[in-house]
C-alpha atoms as a PDB file:
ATOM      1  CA  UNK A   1      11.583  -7.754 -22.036  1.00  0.00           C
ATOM      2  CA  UNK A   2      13.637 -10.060 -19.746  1.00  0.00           C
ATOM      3  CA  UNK A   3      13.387  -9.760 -15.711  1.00  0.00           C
ATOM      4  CA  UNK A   4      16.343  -7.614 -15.572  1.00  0.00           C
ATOM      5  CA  UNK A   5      14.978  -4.966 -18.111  1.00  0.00           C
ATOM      6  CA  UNK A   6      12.000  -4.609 -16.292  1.00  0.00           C
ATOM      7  CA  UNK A   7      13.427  -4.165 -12.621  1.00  0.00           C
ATOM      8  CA  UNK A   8      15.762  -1.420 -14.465  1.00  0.00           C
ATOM      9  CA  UNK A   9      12.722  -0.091 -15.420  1.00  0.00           C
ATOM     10  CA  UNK A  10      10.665   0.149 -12.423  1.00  0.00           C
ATOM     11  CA  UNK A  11      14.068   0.971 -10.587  1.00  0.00           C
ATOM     12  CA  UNK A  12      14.598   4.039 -12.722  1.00  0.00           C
ATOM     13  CA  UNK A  13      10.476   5.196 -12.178  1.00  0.00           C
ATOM     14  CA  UNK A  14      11.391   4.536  -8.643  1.00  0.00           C
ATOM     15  CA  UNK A  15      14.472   6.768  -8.916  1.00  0.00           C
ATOM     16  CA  UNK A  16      12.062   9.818 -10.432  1.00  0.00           C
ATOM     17  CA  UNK A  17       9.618   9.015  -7.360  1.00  0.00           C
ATOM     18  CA  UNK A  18      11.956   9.585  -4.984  1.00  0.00           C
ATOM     19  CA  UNK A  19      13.474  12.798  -6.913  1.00  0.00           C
ATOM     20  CA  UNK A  20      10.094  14.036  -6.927  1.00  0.00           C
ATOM     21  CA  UNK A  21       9.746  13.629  -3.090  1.00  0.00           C
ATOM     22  CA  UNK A  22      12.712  15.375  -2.139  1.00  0.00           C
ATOM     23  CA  UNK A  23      12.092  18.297  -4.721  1.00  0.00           C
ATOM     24  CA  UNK A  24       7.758  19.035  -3.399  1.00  0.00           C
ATOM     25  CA  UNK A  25       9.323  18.449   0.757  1.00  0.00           C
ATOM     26  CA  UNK A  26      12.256  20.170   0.338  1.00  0.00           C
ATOM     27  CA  UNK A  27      14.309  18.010   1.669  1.00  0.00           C
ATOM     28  CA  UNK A  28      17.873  16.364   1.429  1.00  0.00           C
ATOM     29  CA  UNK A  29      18.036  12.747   0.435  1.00  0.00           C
ATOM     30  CA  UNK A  30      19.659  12.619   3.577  1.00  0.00           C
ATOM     31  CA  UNK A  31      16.818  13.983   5.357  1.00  0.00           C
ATOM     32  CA  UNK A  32      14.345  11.945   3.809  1.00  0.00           C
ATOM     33  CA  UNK A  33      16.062   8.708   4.231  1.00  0.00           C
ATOM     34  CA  UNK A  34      15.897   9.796   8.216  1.00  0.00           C
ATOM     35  CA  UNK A  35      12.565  10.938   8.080  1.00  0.00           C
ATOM     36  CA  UNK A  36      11.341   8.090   5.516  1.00  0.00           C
ATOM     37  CA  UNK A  37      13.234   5.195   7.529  1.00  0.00           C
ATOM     38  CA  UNK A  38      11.106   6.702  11.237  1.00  0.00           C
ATOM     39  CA  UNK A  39       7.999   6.576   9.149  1.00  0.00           C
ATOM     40  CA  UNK A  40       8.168   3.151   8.017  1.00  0.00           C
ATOM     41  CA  UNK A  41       9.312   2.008  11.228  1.00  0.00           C
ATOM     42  CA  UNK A  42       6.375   3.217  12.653  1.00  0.00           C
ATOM     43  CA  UNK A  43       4.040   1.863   9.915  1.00  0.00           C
ATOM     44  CA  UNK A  44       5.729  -1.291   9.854  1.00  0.00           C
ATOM     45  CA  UNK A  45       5.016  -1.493  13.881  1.00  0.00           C
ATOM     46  CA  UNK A  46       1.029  -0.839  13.196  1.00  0.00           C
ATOM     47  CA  UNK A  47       1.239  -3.958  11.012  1.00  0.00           C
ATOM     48  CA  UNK A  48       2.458  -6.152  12.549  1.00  0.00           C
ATOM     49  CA  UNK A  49       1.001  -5.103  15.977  1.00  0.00           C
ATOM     50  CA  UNK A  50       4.168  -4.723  17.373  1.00  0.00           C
ATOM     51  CA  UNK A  51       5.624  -1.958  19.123  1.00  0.00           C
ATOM     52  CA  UNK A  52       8.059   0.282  17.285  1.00  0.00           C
ATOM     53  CA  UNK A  53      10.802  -0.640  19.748  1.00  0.00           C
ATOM     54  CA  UNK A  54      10.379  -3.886  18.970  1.00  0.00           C
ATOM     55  CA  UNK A  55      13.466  -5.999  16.505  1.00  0.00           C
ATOM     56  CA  UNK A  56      10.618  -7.034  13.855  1.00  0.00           C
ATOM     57  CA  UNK A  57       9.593  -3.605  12.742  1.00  0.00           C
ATOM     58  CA  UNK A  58      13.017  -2.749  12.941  1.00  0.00           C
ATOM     59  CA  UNK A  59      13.887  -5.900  10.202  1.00  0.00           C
ATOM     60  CA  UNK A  60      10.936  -5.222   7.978  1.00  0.00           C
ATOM     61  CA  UNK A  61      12.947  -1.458   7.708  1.00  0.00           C
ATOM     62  CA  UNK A  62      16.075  -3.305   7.248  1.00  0.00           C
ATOM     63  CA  UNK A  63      14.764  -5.437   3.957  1.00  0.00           C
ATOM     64  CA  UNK A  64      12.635  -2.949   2.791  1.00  0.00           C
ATOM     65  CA  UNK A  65      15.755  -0.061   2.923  1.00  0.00           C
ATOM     66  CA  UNK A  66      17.844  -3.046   1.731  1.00  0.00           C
ATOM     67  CA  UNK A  67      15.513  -3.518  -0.932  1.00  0.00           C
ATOM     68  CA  UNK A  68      15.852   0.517  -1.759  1.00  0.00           C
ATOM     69  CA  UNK A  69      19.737   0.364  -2.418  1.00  0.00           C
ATOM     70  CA  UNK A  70      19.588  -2.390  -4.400  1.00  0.00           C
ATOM     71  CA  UNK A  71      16.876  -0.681  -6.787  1.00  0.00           C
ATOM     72  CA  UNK A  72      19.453   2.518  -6.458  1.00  0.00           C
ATOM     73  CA  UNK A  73      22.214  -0.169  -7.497  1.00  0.00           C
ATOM     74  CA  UNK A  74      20.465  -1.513 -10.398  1.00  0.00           C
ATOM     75  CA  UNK A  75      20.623   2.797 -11.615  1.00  0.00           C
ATOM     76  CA  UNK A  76      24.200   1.779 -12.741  1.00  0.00           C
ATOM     77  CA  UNK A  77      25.549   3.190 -15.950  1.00  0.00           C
ATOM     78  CA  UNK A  78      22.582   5.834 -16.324  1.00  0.00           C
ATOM     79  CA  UNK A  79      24.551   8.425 -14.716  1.00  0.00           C
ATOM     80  CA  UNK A  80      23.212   8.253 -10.967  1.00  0.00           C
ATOM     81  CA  UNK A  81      25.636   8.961  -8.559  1.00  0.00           C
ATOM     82  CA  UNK A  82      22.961   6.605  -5.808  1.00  0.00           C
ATOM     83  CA  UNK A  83      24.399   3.923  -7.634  1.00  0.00           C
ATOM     84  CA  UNK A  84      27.502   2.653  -6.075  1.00  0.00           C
ATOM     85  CA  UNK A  85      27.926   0.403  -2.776  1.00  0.00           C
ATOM     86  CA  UNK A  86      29.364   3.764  -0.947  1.00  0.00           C
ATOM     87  CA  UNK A  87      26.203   5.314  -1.312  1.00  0.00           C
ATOM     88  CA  UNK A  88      23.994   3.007  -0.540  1.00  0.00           C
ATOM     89  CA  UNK A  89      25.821   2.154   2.765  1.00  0.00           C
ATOM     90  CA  UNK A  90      25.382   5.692   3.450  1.00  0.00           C
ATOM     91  CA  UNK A  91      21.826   5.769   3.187  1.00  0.00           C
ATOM     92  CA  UNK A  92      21.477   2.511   4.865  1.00  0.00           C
ATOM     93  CA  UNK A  93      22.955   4.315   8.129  1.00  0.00           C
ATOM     94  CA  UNK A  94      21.084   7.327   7.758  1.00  0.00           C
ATOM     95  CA  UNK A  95      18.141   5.444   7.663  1.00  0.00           C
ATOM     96  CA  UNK A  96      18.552   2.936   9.986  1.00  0.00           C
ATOM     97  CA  UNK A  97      20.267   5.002  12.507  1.00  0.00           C
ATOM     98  CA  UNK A  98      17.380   6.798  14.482  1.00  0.00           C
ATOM     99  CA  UNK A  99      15.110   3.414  14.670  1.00  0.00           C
ATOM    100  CA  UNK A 100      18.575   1.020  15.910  1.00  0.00           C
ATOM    101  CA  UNK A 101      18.273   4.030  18.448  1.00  0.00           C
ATOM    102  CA  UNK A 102      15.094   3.105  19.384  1.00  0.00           C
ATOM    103  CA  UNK A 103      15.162  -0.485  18.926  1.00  0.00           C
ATOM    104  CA  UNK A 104      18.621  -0.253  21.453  1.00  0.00           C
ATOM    105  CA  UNK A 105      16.329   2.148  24.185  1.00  0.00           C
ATOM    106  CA  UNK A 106      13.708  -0.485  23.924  1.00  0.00           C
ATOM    107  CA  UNK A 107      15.992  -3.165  24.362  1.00  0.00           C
ATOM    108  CA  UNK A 108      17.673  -1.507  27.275  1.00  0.00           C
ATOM    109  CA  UNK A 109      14.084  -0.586  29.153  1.00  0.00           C
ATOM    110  CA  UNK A 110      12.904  -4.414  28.608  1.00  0.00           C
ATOM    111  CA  UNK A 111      16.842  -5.659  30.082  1.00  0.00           C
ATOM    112  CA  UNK A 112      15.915  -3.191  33.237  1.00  0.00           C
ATOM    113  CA  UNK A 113      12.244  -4.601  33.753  1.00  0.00           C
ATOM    114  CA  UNK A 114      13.521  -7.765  33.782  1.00  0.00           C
ATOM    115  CA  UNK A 115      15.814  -7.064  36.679  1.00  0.00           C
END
C-alpha cells in the first residue's frame, strides 16, 4: 500500500468519525466545526500553558483545522460533497471564526494595557 493509499484510508475512517459525531450530538457540521474549533482552542491553550487569547493556541487550531480539510480533500472521487476547496474554506471560517474573535479581544485588551 503506497503513502497515498493509506492517508485515503485513514482520511475516509476519519470521515465516518466525524459522521458519527455529528449523528450521537445532534449537531450540524457547521455546529460542530464551531463548537469543535472553541474546544481545541481551549485544549490547545492548556498545552502549551498559554492563554486561549493568546496567537499560539490560535495557530496550533489553524494547522490542526488545516490539517482537517486536507483529510476532507483527500475524500475526492468517493462521493463526499466535504471534498472540494469551497467547502473546506467554509469550514475553515466556521471554525476559526469564534477563536480569531478571541484571539482579536485579547489582542485589543493587551494593546490597551500597554497604554
Amino acid at each position: 500500500m503506497t503513502l497515498f493509499e493509506s492517508l485515503q484510508l485513514w482520511s475516509n475512517h476519519w470521515a465516518h468519525l466525524k459522521l458519527k459525531l455529528g449523528a450521537v450530538s445532534g449537531l450540524s457540521p457547521d455546529a460542530l466545526h464551531i463548537n469543535a474549533g472553541l474546544l481545541v482552542l481551549c485544549l490547545a491553550a492548556l498545552v502549551l500553558r498559554r492563554s486561549p487569547l493568546s496567537v499560539w493556541p490560535w495557530l496550533a487550531l489553524l494547522v490542526l483545522e488545516c490539517s482537517n480539510e486536507a483529510a476532507d480533500l483527500m475524500l475526492e472521487g468517493m462521493g463526499s460533497t466535504e471534498a472540494t476547496v469551497g467547502a473546506g474554506l467554509h469550514d475553515i471560517a466556521n471554525t476559526m471564526a469564534a477563536p480569531t474573535l478571541l484571539l482579536l479581544v485579547g489582542w485589543w485588551q493587551r494593546r490597551q494595557g500597554a497604554t
